[in-house]
Protein backbone atom coordinates (compact mmCIF):
# COMPACT_ATOMS: atom_id res chain seq x y z
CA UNK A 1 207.78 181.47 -26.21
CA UNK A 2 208.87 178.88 -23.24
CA UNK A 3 212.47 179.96 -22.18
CA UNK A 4 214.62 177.23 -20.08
CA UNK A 5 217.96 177.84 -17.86
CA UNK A 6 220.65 175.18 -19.40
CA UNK A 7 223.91 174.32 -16.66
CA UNK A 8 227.28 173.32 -18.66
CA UNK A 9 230.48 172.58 -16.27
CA UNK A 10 233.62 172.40 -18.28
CA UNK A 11 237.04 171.56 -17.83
CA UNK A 12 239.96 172.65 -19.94
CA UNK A 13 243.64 171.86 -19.33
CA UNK A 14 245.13 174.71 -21.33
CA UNK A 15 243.10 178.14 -22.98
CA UNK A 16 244.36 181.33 -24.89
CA UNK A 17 240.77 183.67 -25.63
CA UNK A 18 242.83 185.95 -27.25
CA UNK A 19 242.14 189.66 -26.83
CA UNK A 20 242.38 191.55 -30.06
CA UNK A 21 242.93 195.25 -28.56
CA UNK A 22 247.04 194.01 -27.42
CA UNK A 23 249.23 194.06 -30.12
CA UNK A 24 253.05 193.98 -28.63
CA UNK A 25 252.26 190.58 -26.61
CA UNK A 26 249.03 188.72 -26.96
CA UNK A 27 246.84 188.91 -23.86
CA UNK A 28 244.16 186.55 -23.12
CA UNK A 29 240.73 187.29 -21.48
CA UNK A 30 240.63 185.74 -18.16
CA UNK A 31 237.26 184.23 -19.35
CA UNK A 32 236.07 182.92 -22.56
CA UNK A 33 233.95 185.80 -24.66
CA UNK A 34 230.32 185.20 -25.09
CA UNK A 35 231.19 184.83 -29.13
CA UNK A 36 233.99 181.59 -28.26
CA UNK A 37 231.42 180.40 -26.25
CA UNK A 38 228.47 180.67 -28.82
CA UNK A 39 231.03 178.95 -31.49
CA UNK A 40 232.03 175.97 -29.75
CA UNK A 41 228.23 175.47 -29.47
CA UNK A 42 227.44 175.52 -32.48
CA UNK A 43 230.23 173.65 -33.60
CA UNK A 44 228.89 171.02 -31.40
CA UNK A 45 225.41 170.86 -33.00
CA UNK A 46 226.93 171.36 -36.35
CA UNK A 47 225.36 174.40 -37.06
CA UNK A 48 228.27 176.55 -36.95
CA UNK A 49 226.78 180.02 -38.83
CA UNK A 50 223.00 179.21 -37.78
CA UNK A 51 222.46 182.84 -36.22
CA UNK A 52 219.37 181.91 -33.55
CA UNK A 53 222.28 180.74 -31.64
CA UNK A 54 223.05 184.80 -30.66
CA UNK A 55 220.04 185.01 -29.43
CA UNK A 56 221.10 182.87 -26.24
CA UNK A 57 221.80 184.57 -23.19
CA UNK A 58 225.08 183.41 -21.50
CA UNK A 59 226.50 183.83 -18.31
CA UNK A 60 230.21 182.93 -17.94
CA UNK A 61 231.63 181.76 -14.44
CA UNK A 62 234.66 179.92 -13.10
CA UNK A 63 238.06 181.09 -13.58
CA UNK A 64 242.16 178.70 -13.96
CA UNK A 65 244.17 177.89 -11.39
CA UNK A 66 247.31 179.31 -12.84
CA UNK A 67 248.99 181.75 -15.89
CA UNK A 68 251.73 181.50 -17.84
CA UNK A 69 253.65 183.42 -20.40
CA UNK A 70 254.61 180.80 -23.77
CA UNK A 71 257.00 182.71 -26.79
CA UNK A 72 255.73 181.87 -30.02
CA UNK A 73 256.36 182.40 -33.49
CA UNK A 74 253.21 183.19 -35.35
CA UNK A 75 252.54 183.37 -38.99
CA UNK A 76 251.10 186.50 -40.94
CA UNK A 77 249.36 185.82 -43.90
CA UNK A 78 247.00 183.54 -45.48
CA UNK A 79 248.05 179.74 -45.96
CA UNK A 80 246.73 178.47 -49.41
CA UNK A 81 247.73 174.58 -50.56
CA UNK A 82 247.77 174.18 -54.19
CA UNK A 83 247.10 171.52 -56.64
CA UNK A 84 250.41 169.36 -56.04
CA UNK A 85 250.10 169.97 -51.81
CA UNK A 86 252.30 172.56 -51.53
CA UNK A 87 251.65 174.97 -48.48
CA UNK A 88 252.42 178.57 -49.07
CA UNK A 89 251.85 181.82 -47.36
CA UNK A 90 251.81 185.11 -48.97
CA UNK A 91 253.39 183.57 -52.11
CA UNK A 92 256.53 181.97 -50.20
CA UNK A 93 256.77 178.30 -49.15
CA UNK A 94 255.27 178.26 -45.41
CA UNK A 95 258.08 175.30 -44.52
CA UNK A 96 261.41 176.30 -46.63
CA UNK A 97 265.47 176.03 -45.34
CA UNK A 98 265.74 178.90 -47.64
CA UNK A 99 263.41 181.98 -47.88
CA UNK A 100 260.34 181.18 -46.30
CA UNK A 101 256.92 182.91 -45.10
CA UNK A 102 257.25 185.80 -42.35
CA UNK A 103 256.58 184.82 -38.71
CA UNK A 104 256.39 186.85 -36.29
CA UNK A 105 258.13 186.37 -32.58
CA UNK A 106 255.14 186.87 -29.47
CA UNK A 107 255.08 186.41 -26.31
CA UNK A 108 251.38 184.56 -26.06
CA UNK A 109 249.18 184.24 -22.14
CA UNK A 110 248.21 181.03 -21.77
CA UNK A 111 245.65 179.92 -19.17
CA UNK A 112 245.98 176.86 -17.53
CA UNK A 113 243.60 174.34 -15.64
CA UNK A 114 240.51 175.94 -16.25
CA UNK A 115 237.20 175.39 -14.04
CA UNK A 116 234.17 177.09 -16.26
CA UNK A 117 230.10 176.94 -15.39
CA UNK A 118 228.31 177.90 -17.96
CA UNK A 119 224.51 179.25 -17.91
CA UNK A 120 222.59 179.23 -20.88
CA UNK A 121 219.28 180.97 -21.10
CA UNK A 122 216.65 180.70 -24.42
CA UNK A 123 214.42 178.78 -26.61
CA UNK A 124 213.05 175.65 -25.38
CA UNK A 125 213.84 173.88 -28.48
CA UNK A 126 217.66 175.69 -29.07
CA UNK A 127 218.22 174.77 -25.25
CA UNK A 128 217.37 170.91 -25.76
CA UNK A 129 219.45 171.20 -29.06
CA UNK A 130 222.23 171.82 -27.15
CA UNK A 131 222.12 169.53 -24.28
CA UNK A 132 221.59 166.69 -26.47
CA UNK A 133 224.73 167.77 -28.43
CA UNK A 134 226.56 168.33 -25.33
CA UNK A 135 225.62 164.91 -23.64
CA UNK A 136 226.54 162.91 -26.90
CA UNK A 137 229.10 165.11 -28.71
CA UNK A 138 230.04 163.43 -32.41
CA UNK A 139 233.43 165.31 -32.20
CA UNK A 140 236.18 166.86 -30.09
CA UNK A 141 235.11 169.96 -28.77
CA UNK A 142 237.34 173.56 -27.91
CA UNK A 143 236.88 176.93 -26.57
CA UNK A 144 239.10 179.14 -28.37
CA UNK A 145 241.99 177.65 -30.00
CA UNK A 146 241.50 174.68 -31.70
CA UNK A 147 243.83 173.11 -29.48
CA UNK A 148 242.08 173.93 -27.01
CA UNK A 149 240.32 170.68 -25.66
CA UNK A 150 236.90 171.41 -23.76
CA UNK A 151 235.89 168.34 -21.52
CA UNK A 152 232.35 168.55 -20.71
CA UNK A 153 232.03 167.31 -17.05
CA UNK A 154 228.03 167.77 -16.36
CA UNK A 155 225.05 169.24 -18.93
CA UNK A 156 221.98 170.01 -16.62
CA UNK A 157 218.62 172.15 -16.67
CA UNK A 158 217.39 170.70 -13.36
CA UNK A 159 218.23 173.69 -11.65
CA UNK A 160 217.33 174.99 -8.19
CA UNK A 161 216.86 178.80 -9.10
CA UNK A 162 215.63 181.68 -6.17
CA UNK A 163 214.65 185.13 -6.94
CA UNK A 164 216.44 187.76 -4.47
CA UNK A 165 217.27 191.59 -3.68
CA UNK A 166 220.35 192.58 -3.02
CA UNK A 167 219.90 195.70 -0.92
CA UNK A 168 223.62 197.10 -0.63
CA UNK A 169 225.70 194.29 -1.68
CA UNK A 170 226.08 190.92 -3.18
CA UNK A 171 229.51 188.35 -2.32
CA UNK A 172 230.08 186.13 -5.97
CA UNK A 173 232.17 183.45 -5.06
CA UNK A 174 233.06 182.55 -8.73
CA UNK A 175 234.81 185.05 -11.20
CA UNK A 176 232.33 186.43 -13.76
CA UNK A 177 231.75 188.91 -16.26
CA UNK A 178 228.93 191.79 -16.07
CA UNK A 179 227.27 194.16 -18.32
CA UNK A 180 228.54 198.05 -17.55
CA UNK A 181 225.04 199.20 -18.98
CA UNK A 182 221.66 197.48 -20.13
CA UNK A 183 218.69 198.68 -22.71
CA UNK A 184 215.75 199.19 -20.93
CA UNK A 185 213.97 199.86 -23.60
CA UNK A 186 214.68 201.34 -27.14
CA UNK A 187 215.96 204.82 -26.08
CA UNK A 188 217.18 204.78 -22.18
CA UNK A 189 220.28 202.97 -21.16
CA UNK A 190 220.59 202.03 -17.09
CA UNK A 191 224.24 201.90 -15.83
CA UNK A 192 225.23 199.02 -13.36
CA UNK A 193 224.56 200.73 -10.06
CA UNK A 194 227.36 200.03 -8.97
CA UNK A 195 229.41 201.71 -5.61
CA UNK A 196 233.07 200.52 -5.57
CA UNK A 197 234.38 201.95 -9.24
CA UNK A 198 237.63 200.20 -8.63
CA UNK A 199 237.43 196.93 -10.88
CA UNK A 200 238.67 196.04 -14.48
CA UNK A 201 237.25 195.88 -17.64
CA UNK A 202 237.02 194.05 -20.80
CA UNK A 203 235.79 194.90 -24.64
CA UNK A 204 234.74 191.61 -25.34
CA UNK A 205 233.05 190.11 -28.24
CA UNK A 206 229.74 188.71 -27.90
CA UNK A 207 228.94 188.65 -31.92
CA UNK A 208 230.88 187.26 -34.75
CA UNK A 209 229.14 187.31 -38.40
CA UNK A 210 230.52 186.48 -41.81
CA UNK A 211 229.36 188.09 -44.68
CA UNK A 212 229.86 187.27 -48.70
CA UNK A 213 228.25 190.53 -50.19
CA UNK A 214 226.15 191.44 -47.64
CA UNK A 215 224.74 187.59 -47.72
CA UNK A 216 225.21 186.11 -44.88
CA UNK A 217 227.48 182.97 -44.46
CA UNK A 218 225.99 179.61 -43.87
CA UNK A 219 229.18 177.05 -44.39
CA UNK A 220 232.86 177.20 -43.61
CA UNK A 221 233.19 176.49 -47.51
CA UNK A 222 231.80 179.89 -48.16
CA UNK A 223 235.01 181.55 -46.04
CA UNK A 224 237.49 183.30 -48.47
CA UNK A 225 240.08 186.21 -48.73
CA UNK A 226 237.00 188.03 -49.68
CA UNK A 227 234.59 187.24 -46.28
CA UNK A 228 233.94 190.06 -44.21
CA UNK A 229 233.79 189.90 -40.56
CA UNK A 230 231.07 191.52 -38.65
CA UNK A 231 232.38 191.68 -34.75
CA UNK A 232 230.67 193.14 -31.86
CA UNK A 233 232.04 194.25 -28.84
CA UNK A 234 231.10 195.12 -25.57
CA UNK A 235 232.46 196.55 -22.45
CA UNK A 236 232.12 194.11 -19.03
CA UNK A 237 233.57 194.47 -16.02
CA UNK A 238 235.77 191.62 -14.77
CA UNK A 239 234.88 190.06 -10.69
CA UNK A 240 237.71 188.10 -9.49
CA UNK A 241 237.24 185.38 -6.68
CA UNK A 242 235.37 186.15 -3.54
CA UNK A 243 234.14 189.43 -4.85
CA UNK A 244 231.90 191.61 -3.16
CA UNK A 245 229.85 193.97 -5.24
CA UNK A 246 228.56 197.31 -3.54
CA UNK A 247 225.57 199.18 -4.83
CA UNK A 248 224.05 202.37 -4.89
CA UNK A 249 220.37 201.03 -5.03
CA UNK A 250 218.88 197.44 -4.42
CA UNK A 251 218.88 195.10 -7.28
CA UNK A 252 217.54 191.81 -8.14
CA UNK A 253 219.53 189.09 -8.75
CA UNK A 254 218.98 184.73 -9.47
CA UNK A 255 220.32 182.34 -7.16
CA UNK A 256 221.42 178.84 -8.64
CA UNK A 257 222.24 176.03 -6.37
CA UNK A 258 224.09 173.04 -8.39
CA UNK A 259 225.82 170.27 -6.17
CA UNK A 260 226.38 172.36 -3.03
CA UNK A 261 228.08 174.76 -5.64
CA UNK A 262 226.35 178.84 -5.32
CA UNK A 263 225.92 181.20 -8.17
CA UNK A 264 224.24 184.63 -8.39
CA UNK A 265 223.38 185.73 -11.71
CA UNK A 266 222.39 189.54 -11.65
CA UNK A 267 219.16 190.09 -13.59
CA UNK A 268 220.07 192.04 -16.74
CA UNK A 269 223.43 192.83 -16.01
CA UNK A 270 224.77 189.19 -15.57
CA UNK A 271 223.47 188.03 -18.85
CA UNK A 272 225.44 188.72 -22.27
């Protein structure tokens, strides 16, 4: 199996990844989840359910230049449109000046004028897939919301790469997420080794599945009331900009150099 390193720069004006665990106000990851990230690729080579796309490794980078707080009203329920085009939501009209469906009042965190690098690490063939997608796109791509316009700025895998140690500690210049523990193999689990405990964390999702009876789900068609949802979640730890990472042992770590811009990917740990 060849494996090739895929570069994806990304703009987008607004973003809400919305994190599932707040319920009073909804919060938004500071960074896209490796499972929004997976989606809008396979959205973009129309294969929106293939699952070879999880294999992928991912490594998330960048940050926005500013947050703010929007109150919205949201709608519970399922919206259904019957035969004569009439939108409803749990059995009441969705648009009424009567009685009408329930909404719900939130105060939503929006993200605004995001910078994102993306590294993409598998398959030789999955890898070209995507870039070709990516170069060309046949529709309007988002991460996250559908709303949520994704302008692809640059799609590279010539990339300058170096293999280094980091003996005590490592400076990120870029906001990124990182893996709190890694398998090793089957039974042991290795801990990120790392010194200065102060730093936040995230459960994010980095898997998303739909089943239909245990089958899995190969077409948005397929999606109804019925559909369960398989999620995954994992626990990362959040570097903001300029971040200096201390360590209680040396550990290796890949260098990328992209138009004077510098990003250190820690083996294992930097990978989802």
């Amino acid at each position: 199996m060849v494996e090739k390193t895929l570069y994806i720069e990304i703009f987008q004006p607004f973003a809400q990844y919305r994190n599932p665990f707040t319920f009073y106000y909804a919060q938004s990851y500071p960074l896209p989840p490796k499972s929004t990230i997976i989606g809008m690729l396979q959205n973009a080579c129309n294969k929106y359910y293939n699952p070879k796309f999880w294999k992928l490794k991912v490594s998330i980078h960048g940050g926005f230049e500013s947050i703010f707080w929007n109150y919205q009203q949201l709608i519970k329920g399922y919206i259904e449109i019957d035969r004569n085009f009439k939108v409803t939501n749990q059995k009441k009209p969705l648009y009424n000046e009567g009685i009408k469906s329930q909404r719900t009042p939130v105060y939503q965190q929006e993200l605004f004028n995001g910078h994102l690098y993306i590294f993409l690490r598998g398959e030789e063939d999955i890898i070209e897939e995507i870039k070709s997608s990516l170069e060309r796109p046949k529709k309007i791509l988002s991460i996250g919301r559908s709303e949520d316009v994704a302008y692809i700025r640059k799609v590279s895998d010539d990339l300058e790469i170096k293999k280094k140690v980091a003996k005590k500690s490592l400076w990120l210049m870029y906001p990124t997420y990182i893996r709190r523990e890694i398998k090793e193999n089957t039974r042991e689990r290795k801990e990120f080794p790392i010194k200065n405990q102060k730093y936040p964390v995230y459960s994010i999702p980095i898997l998303v599945r739909f089943y239909n009876n245990g089958v899995p789900v190969e077409n948005k068609a397929e999606i109804t009331k019925e559909t369960e949802r398989e999620v995954k979640f994992e626990t990362v730890i959040y570097t903001g900009y300029d971040y200096i990472l201390k360590f209680s042992e040396s550990i290796s770590y890949e260098e990328f150099g992209i138009e004077g811009k510098r990003f250190r990917i820690i083996s294992g740990f930097g990978w989802l």
